[in-house]
N, C-alpha and C. Protein backbone atom coordinates (compact mmCIF):
# COMPACT_ATOMS: atom_id res chain seq x y z
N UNK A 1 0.56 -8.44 -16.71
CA UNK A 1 1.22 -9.00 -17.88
C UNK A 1 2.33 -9.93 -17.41
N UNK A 2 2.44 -11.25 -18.06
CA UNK A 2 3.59 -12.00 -17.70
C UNK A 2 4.71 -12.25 -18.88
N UNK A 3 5.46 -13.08 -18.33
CA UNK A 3 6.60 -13.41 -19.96
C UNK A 3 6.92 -14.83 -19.19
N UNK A 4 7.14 -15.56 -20.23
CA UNK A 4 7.48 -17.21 -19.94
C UNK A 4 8.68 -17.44 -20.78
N UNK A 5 9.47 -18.04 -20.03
CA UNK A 5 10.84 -18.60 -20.27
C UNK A 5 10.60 -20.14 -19.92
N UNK A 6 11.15 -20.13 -21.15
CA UNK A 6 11.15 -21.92 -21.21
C UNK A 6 12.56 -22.41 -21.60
N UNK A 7 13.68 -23.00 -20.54
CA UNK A 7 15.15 -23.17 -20.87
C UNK A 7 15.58 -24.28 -21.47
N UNK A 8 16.35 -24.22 -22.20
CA UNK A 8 16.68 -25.46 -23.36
C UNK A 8 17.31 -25.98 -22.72
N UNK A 9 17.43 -27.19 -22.77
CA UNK A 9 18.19 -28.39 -21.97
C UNK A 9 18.64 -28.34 -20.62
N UNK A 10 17.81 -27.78 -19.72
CA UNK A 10 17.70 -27.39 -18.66
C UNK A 10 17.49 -29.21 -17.75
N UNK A 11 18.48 -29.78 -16.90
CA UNK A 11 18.22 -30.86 -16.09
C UNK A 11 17.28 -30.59 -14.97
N UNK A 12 17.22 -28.70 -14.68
CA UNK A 12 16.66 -28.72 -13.52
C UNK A 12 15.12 -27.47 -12.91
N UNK A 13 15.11 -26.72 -14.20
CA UNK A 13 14.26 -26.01 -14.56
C UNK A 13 13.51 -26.32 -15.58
N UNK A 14 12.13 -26.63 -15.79
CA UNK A 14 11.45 -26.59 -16.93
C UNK A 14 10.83 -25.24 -17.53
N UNK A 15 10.28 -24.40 -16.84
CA UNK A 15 9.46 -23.14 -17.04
C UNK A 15 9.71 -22.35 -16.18
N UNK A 16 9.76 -20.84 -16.18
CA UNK A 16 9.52 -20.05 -15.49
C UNK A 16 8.91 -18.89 -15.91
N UNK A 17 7.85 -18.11 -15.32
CA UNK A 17 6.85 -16.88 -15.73
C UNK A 17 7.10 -16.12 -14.74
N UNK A 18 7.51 -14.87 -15.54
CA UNK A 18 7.19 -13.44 -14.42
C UNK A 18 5.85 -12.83 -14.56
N UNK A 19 5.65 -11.93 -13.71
CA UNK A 19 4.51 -11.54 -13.36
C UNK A 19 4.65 -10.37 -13.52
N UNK A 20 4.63 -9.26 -13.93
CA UNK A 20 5.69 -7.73 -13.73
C UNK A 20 4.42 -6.40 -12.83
N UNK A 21 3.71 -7.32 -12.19
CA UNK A 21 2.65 -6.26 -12.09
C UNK A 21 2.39 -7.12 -10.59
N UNK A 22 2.97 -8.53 -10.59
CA UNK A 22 2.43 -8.62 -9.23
C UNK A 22 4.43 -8.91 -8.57
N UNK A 23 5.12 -8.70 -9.38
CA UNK A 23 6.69 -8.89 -9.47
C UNK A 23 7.22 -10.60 -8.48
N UNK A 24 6.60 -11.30 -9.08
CA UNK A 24 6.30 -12.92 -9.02
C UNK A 24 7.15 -13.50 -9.86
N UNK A 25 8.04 -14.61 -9.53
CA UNK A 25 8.61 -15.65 -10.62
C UNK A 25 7.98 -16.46 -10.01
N UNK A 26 7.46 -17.77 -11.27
CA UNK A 26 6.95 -18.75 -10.67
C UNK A 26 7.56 -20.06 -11.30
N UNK A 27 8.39 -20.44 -11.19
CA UNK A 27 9.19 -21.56 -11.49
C UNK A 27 8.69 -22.77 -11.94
N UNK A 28 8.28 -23.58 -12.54
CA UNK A 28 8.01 -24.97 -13.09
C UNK A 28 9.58 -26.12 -12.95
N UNK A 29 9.85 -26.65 -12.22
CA UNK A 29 10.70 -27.31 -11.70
C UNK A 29 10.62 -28.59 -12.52
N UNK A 30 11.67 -29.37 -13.23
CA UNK A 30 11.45 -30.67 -13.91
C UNK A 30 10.89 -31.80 -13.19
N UNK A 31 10.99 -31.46 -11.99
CA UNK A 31 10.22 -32.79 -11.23
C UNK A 31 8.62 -32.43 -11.07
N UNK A 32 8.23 -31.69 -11.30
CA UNK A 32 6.68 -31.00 -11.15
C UNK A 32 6.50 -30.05 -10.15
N UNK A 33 7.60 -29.90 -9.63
CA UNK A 33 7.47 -29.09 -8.03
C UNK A 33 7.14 -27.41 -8.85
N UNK A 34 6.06 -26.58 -8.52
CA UNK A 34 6.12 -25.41 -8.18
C UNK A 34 6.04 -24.68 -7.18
N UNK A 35 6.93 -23.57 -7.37
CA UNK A 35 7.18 -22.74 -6.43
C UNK A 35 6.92 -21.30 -7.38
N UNK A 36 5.91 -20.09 -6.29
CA UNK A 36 6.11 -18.99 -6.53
C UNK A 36 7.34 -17.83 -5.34
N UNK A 37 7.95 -16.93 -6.21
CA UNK A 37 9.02 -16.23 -5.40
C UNK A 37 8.12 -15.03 -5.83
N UNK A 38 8.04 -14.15 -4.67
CA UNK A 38 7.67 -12.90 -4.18
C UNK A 38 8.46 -11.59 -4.41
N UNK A 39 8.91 -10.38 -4.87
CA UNK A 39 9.21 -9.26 -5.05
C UNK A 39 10.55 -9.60 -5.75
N UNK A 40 10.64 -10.39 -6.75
CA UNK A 40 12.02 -10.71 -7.55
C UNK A 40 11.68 -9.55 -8.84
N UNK A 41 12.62 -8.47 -8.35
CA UNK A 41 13.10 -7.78 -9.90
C UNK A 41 13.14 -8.44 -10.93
N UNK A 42 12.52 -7.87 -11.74
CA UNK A 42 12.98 -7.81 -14.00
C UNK A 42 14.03 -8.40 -13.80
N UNK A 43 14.95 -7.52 -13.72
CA UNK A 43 16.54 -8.06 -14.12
C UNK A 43 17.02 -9.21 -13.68
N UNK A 44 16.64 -10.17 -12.50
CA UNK A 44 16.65 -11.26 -12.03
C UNK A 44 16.13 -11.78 -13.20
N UNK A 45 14.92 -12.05 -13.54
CA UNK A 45 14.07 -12.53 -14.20
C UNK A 45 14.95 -13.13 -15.95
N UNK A 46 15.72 -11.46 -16.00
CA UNK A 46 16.22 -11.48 -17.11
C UNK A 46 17.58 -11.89 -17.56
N UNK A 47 18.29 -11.74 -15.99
CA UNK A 47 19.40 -12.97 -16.06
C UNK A 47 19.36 -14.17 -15.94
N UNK A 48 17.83 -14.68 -15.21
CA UNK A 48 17.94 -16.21 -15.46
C UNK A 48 17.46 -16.69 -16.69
N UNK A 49 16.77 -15.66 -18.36
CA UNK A 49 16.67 -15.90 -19.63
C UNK A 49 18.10 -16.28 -19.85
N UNK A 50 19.39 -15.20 -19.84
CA UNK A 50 20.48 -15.02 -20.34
C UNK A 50 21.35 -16.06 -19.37
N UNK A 51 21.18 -16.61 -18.54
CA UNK A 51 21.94 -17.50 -18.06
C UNK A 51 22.72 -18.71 -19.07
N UNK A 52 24.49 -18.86 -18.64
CA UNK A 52 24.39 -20.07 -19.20
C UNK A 52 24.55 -21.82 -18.88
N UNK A 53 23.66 -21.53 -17.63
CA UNK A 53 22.95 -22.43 -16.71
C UNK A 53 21.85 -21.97 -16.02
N UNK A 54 20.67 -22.64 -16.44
CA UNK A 54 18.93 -21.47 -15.42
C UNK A 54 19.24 -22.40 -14.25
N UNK A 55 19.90 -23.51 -14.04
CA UNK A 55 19.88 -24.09 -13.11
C UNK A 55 20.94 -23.51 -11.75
N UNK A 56 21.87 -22.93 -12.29
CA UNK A 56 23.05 -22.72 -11.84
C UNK A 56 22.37 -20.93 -11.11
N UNK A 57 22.18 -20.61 -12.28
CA UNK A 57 21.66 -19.24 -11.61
C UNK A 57 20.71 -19.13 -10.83
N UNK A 58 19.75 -19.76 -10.65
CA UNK A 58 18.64 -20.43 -9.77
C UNK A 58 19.44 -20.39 -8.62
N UNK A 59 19.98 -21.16 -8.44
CA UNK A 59 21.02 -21.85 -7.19
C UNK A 59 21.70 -20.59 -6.51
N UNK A 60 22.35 -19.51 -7.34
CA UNK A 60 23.23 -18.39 -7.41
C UNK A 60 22.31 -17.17 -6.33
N UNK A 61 20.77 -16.70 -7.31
CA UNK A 61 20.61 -15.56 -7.43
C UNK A 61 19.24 -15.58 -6.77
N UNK A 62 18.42 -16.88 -6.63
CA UNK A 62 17.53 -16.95 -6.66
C UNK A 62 17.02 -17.38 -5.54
N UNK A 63 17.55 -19.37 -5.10
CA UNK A 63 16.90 -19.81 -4.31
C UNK A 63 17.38 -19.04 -3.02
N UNK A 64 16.50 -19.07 -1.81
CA UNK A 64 17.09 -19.33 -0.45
C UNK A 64 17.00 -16.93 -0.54
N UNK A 65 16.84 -17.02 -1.59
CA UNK A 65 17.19 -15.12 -1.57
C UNK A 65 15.59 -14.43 -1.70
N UNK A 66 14.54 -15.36 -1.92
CA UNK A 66 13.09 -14.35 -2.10
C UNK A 66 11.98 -15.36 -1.25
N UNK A 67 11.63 -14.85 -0.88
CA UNK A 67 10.05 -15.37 0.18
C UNK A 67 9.65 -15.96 -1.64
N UNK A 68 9.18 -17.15 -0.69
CA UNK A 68 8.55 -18.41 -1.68
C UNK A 68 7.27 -19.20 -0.70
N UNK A 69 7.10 -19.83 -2.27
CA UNK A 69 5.63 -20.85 -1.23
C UNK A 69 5.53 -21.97 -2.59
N UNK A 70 5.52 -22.99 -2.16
CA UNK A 70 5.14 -23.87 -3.29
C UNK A 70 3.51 -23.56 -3.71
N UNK A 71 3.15 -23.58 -4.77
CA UNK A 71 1.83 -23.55 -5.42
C UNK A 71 1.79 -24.63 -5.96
């Protein structure tokens, strides 16, 4: 099962989907770049919904912190 977050006026995130069964974020980047991140907790997932920057928290919580691979 996944859930898709789509951030409003986001300069630097367009989409992101969790995966909760394979525990995957997979990011949609405004430039087209995707990237999937590997064993990222819910609650990650669910502070970058509640963020009030997905870009900022990205940057914070996210990048450079989970095994990734562009897809």
């Amino acid at each position: 099962m996944s859930e898709t977050y789509i951030p409003r006026n986001s300069s630097h995130i367009a989409q992101a989907e969790y995966d909760r069964e394979e525990r995957s974020l997979t990011i949609t980047f405004q430039s087209g770049d995707v990237y999937e991140y590997d064993e990222v907790p819910f609650d990650v997932f669910l502070g970058l919904q509640n963020a009030a920057s997905a870009g900022q928290y990205f940057h914070r919580v996210i990048k450079d912190r989970f095994a990734y691979e562009q897809v």
